[in-house]
Structure formats: structure tokens, C-alpha cells
Protein backbone atom coordinates (compact mmCIF):
# COMPACT_ATOMS: atom_id res chain seq x y z
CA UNK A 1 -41.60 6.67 19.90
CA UNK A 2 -42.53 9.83 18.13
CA UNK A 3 -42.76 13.42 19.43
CA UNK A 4 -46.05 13.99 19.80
CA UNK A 5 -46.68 10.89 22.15
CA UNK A 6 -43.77 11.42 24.20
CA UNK A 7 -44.46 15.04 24.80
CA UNK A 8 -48.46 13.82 25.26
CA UNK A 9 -47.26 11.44 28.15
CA UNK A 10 -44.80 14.34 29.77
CA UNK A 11 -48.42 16.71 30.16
CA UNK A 12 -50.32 14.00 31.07
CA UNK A 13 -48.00 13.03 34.23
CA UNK A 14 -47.43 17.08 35.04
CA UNK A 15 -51.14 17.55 34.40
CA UNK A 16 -52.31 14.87 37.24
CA UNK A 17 -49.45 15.51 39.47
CA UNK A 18 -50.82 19.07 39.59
CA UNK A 19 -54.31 18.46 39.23
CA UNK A 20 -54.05 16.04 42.15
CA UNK A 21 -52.44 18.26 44.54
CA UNK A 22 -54.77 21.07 43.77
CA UNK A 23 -57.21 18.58 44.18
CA UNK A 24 -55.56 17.83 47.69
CA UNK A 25 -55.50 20.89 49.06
CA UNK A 26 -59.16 22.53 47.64
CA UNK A 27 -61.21 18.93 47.95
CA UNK A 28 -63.16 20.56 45.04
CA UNK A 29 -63.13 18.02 41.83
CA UNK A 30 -63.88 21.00 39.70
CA UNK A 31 -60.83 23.13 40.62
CA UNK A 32 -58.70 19.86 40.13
CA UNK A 33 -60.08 19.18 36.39
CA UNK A 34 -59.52 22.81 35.80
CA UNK A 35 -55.96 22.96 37.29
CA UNK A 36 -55.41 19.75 35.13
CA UNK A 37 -56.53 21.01 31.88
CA UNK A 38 -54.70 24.23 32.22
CA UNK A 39 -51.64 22.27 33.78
CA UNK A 40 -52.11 19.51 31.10
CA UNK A 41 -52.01 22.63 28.01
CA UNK A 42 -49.28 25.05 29.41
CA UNK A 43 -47.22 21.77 29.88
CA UNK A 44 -47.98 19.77 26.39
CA UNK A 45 -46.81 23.42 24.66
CA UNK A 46 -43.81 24.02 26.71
CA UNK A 47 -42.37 20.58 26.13
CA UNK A 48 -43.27 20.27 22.39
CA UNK A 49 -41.65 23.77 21.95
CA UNK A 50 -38.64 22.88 23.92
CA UNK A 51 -38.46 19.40 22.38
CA UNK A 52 -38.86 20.64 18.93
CA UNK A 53 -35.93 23.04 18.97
CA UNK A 54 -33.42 22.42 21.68
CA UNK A 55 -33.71 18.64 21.38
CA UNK A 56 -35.51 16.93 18.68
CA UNK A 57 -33.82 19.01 16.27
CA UNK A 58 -30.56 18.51 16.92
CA UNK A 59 -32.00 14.42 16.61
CA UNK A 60 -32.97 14.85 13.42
CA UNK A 61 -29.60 17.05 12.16
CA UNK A 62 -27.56 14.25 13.17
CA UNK A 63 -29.17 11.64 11.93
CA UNK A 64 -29.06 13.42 8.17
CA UNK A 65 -25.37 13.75 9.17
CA UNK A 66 -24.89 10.06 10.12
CA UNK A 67 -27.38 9.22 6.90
CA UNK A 68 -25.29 11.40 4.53
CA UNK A 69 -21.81 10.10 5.51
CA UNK A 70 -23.02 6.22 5.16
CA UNK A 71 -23.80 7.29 1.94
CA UNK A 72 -21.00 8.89 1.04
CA UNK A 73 -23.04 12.11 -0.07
CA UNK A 74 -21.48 15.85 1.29
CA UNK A 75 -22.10 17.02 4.73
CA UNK A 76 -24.29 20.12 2.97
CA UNK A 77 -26.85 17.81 1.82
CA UNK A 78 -27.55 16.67 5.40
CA UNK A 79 -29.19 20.46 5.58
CA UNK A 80 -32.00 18.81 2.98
CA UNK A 81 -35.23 17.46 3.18
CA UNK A 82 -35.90 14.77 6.18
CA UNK A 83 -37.33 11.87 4.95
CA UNK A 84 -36.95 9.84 8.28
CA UNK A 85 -40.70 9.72 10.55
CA UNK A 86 -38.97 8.23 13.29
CA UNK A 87 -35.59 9.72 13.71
CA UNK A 88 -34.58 9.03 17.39
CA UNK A 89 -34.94 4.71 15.95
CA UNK A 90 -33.31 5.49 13.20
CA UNK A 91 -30.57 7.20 14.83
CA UNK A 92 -30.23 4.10 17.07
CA UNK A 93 -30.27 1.92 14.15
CA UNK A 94 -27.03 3.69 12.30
CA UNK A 95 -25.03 4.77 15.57
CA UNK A 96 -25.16 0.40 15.77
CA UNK A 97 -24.40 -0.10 12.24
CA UNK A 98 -21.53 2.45 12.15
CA UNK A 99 -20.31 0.58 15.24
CA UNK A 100 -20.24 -2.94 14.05
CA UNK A 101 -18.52 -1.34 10.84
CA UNK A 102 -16.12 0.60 12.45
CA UNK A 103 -15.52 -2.53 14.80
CA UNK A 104 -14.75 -4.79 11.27
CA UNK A 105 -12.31 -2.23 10.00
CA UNK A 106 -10.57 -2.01 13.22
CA UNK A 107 -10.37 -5.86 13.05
CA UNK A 108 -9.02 -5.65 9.59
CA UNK A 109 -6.42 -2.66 10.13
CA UNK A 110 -5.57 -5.09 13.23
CA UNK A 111 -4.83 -8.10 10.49
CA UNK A 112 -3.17 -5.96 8.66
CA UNK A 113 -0.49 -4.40 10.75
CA UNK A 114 0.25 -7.73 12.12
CA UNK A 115 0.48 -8.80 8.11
CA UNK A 116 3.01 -5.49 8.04
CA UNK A 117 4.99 -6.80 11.20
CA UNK A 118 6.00 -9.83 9.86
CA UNK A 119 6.52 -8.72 6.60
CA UNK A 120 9.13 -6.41 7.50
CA UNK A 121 10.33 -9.11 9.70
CA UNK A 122 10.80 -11.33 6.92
CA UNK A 123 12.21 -8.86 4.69
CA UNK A 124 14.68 -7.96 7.00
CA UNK A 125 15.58 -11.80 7.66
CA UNK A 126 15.45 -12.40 3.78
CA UNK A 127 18.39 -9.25 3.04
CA UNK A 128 20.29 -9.82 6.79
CA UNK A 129 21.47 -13.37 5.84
CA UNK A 130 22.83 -13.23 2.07
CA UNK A 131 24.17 -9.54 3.25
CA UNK A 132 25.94 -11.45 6.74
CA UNK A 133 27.24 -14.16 4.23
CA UNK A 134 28.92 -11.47 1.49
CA UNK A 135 30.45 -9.53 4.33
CA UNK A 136 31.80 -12.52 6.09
CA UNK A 137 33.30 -13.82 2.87
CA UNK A 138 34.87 -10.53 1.74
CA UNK A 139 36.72 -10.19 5.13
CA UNK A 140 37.98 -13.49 4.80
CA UNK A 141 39.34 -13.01 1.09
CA UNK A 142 41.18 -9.77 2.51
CA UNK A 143 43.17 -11.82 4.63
CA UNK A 144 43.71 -14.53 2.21
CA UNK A 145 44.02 -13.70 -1.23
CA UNK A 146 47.92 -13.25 -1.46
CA UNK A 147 48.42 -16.65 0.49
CA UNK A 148 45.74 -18.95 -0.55
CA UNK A 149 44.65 -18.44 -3.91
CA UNK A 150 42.32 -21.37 -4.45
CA UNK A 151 40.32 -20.43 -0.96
CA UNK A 152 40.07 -16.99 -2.00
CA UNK A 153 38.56 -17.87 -5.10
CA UNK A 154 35.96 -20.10 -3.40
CA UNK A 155 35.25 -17.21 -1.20
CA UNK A 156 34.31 -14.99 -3.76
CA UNK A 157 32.57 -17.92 -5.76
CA UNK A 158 30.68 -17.95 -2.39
CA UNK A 159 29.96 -13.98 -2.38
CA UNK A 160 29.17 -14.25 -6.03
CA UNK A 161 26.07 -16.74 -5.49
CA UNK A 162 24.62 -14.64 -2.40
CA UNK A 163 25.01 -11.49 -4.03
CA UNK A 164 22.66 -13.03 -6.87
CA UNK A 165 20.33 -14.42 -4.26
CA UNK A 166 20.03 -10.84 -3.08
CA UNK A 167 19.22 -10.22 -6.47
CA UNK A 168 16.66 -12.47 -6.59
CA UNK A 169 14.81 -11.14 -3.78
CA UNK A 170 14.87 -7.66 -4.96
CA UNK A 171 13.46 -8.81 -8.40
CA UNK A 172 10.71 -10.90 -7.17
CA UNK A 173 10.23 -8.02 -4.96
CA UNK A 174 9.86 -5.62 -7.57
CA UNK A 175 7.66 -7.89 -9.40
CA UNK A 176 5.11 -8.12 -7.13
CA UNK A 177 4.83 -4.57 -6.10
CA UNK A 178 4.28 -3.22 -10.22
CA UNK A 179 1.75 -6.74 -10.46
CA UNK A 180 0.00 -5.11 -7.04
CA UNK A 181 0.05 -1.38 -8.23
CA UNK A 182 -1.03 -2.62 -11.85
CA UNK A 183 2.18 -1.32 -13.71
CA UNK A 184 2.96 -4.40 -15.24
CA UNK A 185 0.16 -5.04 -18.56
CA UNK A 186 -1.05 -7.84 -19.40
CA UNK A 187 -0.36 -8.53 -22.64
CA UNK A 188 -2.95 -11.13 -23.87
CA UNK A 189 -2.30 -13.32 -27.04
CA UNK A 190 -3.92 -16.03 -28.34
CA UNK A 191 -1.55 -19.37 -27.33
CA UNK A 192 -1.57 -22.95 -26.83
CA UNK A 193 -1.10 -23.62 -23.27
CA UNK A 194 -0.23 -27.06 -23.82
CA UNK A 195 3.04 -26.22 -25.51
CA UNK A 196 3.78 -24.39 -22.96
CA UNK A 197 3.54 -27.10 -20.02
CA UNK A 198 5.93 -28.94 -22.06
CA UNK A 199 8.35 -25.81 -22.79
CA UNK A 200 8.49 -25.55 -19.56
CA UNK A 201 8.72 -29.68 -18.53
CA UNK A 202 11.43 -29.63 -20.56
CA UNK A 203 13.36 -26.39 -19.43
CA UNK A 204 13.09 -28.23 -15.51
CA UNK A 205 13.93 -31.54 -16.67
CA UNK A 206 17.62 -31.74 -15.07
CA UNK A 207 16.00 -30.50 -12.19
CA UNK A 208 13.54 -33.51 -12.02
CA UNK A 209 16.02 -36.06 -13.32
CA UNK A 210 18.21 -34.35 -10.07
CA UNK A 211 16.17 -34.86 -7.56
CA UNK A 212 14.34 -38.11 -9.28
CA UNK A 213 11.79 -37.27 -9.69
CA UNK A 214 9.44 -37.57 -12.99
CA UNK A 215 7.19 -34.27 -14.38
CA UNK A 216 4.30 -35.10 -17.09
CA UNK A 217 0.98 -34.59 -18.77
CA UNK A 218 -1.50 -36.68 -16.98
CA UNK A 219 -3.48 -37.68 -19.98
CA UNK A 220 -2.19 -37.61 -23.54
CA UNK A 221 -3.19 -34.04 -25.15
CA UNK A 222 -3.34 -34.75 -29.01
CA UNK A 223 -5.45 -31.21 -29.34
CA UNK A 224 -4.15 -27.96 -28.03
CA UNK A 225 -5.64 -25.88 -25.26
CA UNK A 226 -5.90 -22.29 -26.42
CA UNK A 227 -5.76 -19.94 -24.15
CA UNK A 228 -6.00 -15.73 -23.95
CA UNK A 229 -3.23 -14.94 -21.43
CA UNK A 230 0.04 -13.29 -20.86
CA UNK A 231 2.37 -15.96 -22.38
CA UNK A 232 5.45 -15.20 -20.21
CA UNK A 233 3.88 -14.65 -16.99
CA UNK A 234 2.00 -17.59 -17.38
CA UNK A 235 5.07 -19.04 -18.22
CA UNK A 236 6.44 -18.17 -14.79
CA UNK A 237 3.32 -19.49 -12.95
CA UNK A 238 4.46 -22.98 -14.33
CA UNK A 239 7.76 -22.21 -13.28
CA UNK A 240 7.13 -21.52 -9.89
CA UNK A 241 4.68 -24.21 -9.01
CA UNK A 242 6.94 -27.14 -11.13
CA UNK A 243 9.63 -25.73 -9.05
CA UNK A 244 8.05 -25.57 -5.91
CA UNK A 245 6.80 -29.36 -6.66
CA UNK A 246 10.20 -30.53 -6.88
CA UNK A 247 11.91 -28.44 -3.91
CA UNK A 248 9.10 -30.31 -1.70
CA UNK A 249 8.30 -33.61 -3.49
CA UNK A 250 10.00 -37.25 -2.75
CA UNK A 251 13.16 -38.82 -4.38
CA UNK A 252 11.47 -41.49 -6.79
CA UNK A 253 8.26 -39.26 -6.31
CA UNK A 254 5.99 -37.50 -9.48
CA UNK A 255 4.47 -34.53 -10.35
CA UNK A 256 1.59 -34.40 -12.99
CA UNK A 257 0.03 -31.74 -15.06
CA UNK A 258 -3.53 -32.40 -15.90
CA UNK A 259 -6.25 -29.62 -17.99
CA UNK A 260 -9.87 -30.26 -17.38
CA UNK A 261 -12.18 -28.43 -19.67
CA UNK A 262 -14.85 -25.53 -18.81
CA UNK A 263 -17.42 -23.89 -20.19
CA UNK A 264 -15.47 -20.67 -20.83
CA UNK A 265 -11.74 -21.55 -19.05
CA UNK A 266 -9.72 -24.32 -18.61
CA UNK A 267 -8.90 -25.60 -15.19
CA UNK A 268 -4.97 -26.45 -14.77
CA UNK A 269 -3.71 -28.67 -11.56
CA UNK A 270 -0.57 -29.48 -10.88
CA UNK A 271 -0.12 -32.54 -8.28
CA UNK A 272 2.90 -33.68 -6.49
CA UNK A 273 2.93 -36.75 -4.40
CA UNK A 274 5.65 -34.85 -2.24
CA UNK A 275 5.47 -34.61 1.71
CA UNK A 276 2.63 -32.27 1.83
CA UNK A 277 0.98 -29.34 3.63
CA UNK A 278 -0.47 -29.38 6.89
CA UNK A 279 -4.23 -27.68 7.05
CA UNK A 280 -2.99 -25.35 9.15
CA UNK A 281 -1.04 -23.54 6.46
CA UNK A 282 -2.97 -23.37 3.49
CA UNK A 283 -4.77 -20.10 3.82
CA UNK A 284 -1.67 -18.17 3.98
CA UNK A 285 0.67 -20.18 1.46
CA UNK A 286 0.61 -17.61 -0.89
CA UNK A 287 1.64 -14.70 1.87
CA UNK A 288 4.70 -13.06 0.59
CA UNK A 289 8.16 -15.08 2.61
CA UNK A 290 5.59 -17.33 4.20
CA UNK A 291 7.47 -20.83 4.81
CA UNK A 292 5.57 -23.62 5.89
CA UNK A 293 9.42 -25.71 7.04
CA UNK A 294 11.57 -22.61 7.63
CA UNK A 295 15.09 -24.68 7.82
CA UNK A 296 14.69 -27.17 4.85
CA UNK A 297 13.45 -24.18 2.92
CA UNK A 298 15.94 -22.18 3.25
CA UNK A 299 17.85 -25.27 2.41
CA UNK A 300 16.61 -25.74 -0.83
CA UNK A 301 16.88 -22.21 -1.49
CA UNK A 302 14.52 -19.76 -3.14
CA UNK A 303 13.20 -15.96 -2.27
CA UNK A 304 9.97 -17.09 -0.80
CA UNK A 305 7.98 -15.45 -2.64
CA UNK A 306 7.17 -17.78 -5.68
CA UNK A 307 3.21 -18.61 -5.01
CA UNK A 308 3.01 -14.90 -4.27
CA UNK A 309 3.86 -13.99 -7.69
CA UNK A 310 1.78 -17.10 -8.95
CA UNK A 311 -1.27 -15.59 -7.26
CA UNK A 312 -0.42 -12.12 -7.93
CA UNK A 313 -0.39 -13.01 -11.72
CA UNK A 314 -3.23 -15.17 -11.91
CA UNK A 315 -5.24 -12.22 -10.33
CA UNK A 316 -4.26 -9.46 -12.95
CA UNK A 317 -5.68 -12.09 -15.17
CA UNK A 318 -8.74 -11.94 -12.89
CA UNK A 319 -8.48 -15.50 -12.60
CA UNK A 320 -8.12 -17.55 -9.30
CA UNK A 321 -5.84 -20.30 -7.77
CA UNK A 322 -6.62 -23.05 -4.77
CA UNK A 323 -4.52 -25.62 -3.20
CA UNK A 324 -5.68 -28.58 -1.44
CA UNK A 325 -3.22 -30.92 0.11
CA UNK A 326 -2.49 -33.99 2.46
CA UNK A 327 0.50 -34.11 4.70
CA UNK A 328 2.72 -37.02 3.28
CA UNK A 329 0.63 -37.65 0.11
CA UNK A 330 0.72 -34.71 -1.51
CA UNK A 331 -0.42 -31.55 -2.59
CA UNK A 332 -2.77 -29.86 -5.87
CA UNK A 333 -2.33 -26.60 -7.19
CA UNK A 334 -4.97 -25.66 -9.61
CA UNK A 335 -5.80 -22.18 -11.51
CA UNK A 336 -8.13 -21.23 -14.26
CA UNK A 337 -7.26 -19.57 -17.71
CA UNK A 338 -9.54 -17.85 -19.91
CA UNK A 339 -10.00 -19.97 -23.28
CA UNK A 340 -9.12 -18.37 -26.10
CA UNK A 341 -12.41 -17.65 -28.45
């Protein structure tokens, strides 16, 4: 409601209220209209005057304010030309607006110090155990490497592998916190990505043959698929999800590689017929340490942070990666590469 009508409606009532009890008291209807009018005037300037600059005013200052900050613009510029007819709705309008935003970013900060919680957690899990393991074998070698040795050269084989597996951690670690901050560049070349599948086929084939299971192309690819990428880190992406097929997949089991073409990219899925993923899990599989099976992957050994760096790559190539799976038939990883022109 603007100004004029509410200060219109604040005379009206004084104006009656007094007319009426002049009325009252004088039972003269001219003395009443005249007490009104003069009642109804005095009163319609008083309020508009006090309106306009104790109240009103300060209405329409911070609703620039309130405009100016949504905007981003300086707090100065709220001292401007008003634009706003109806400032006291408006004001309404963004004072509900700033509160469902402020309400989502509380929600997110909420997500994300949760996120932080169990990060730390994690990390602190990841280090405690390899760290627990070298300190536990060290002791032990004190005590027995004049007497025994054979043992204390197991023990230190022992220390040896967990002090790599720390290693490990603080690589992949380091990896994804240059690929987050952008340090790393992308250096894009011009390469066939099917050579690459089978580089890397190849390099994991004892691997496979290990754990029985068999890695190949889907289809027979007699023409190349030329990609622009970052050879070696896309190199590692098909590290990390052929390995992660074959940590999770079944003795006798297969994993296949198979390129559908786009318009401007080629879509890449890799497909196990391993044990699976529940629903549950897939929207944060690629959270840094997240383990779906906590024991048997821990078992089968790793950092945990594999399909983080596969997503964190895929994304400085602006390109995206989705997983679909089917607990005990399997799971599909598939990403998109920019084709080479």
C-alpha cells in the first residue's frame, strides 16, 4: 500500500473520531463537519510529514541497501536514484528472498562441514594404519635383528610396502589438490584413444589373468578414435577404473571397453560384471576415501581415492563421468572426450 493512501486512511479515522465527538458534545452537524475537515487536514499533514521522514524514508534507504547488495553493486550507490513505487512490498519481497538464500547457503556450509568431518576422519584413518603398521614392525626388528635374521628381514620387507602405501596416499593426495586448485595444465594433443585402451589392457593384463578375469574392446575398432586430451592423465583415468573393475569384479568374470560415437565427443564405458553397487552409494562414489565395503577394500588395497582423481581429471577437461550399476551384475563407468578436429 502506498503512502499517500495509508496516511489518507490514518486522517480519515482521526478526522471522524474527532468530528464525532465534537459532534457529541455540540449536537450541531455543522461544528462536526468543520471539526472534521480541520481534524481531517492538520492530521493528513502531520502523518505524511512524519511518515515521509522518520519512517518511510528510512523504508526506502534500506531497501536501496538490500537492492544494492543482491546486486553486488557498493553500498554508496544505494544513496542514488529510487526506482522502486512501492518500497515497503518490495522490501518484503527481498527480506524473503535473502532469507530463503541465506537458508540454502546455510544448508550447503552444513553439507560441507559434515563433507570436512569425515574427510579428516578418513585422512586420519588412511595415515594412522600404514603409520601403526611401520612402527609396530620397526620395534619388532629392534628386538630381533641379531637373533633372527630371516624375520627381521620380513619385518622390514613389511615396513618397506606400508611406507610406500603412505606414499601413495600422499601422492594421490597431492594430485588432487593441484587438479582442484588448477596447478596441474592440461596439456592437450591430438591422440588415438584407442591405442591407448589397449596400452593400458595390456599394462593390467597380469592383473586380469590374476584374478581371472578377462579385459577387452567390446566391438572390433579397425579405425582410431582421435581424441584432444591430456594423454597421461587420461591414461590414469583408464588406470583407475580397469583397476577398480578388477579389485571388485568376479573370478571367471569380464570387463569390457566399448566407444560410442557423438556429434562432437566420444562416449567411453567401461562395464564389469563384478558384484556391484548398491543405489545407495552412487552419488558419492567419487567422494575422496569414500568406500562402499570398508573391510574387503582395504583388503584389496588402494588409497581410496582413485574415482576422485578420475573425476577430478575428467573435469579439468570440462568433461563429465556417470556410473550406473546393479548389485551382483555389475557396474558402467562412462565419460566423454572431446574428438579431436
Amino acid at each position: 500500500m502506498k503512502l499517500s493512501v495509508l496516511v489518507l486512511i490514518a486522517a480519515l479515522a482521526v478526522g471522524l473520531s474527532i468530528g464525532l465527538v465534537n459532534f457529541y458534545f455540540q449536537h450541531s452537524w455543522y461544528w462536526g463537519a468543520v471539526t472534521f475537515g480541520v481534524a481531517f487536514a492538520s492530521a493528513f499533514v502531520i502523518f505524511y510529514y512524519l511518515l515521509e521522514k522518520y519512517i518511510y524514508s528510512k523504508i526506502v534507504l534500506i531497501y536501496k541497501l538490500i537492492h544494492n547488495l543482491k546486486l553486488g553493486k557498493d553500498l554508496k550507490d544505494a544513496l542514488g536514484e529510487y526506482v522502486s513505487s512501492d518500497p515497503i512490498n518490495d522490501v518484503e519481497q527481498e527480506v524473503k528472498e535473502w532469507a530463503v538464500a541465506k537458508k540454502s547457503e546455510i544448508d550447503v556450509l552444513k553439507k560441507q562441514e559434515q563433507f570436512r568431518r569425515e574427510f579428516l576422519s578418513n585422512v586420519s584413518h588412511e595415515f594412522k594404519t600404514p603409520l601403526f603398521a611401520i612402527q609396530g614392525y620397526i620395534d619388532t626388528l629392534q628386538d630381533c635383528i641379531a637373533d633372527d635374521p630371516d624375520s627381521a628381514a620380513k619385518f622390514l620387507k613389511k615396513a618397506a610396502d606400508n611406507v610406500e602405501r603412505l606414499s601413495y596416499l600422499i601422492n594421490d593426495l597431492d594430485a588432487i589438490a593441484k587438479l582442484e586448485s588448477g596447478e596441474v595444465p592440461i596439456n592437450y594433443v591430438k591422440f588415438d584413444f584407442v591405442g591407448l585402451a589397449r596400452e593400458v589392457m595390456e599394462m593390467l593384463e597380469d592383473k586380469a589373468k590374476a584374478k581371472d578375469i578377462k579385459l577387452f574392446f567390446k566391438e572390433k575398432y579397425t579405425h582410431p578414435a582421435l581424441v584432444k586430451a591430456d594423454r597421461e592423465k587420461i591414461r590414469q583415468v583408464m588406470i583407475n577404473l580397469l583397476e577398480n573393475s578388477l579389485k571388485y569384479g568376479k573370478p571367471g568374470g569380464a570387463t569390457a571397453i566399448k566407444i560410442f560415437e557423438l556429434h562432437d565427443q566420444y562416449l567411453v564405458e567401461v562395464t564389469d560384471d563384478g558384484i556391484g553397487i548398491d543405489e545407495k552409494h552412487l552419488p558419492r562414489l567419487f567422494e575422496r576415501f569414500y568406500r562402499i565395503d570398508t573391510h574387503r577394500s582395504r583388503q584389496e588395497g588402494g588409497t581410496g581415492l582413485g574415482l576422485a582423481i578420475v573425476k577430478h581429471i575428467l573435469e579439468a577437461h570440462q568433461q563429465i563421468i556417470s556410473v550406473r550399476s546393479t548389485l551382483q551384475i555389475g557396474s558402467t563407468f562412462a565419460f566423454t572426450l572431446q574428438k579431436a578436429s
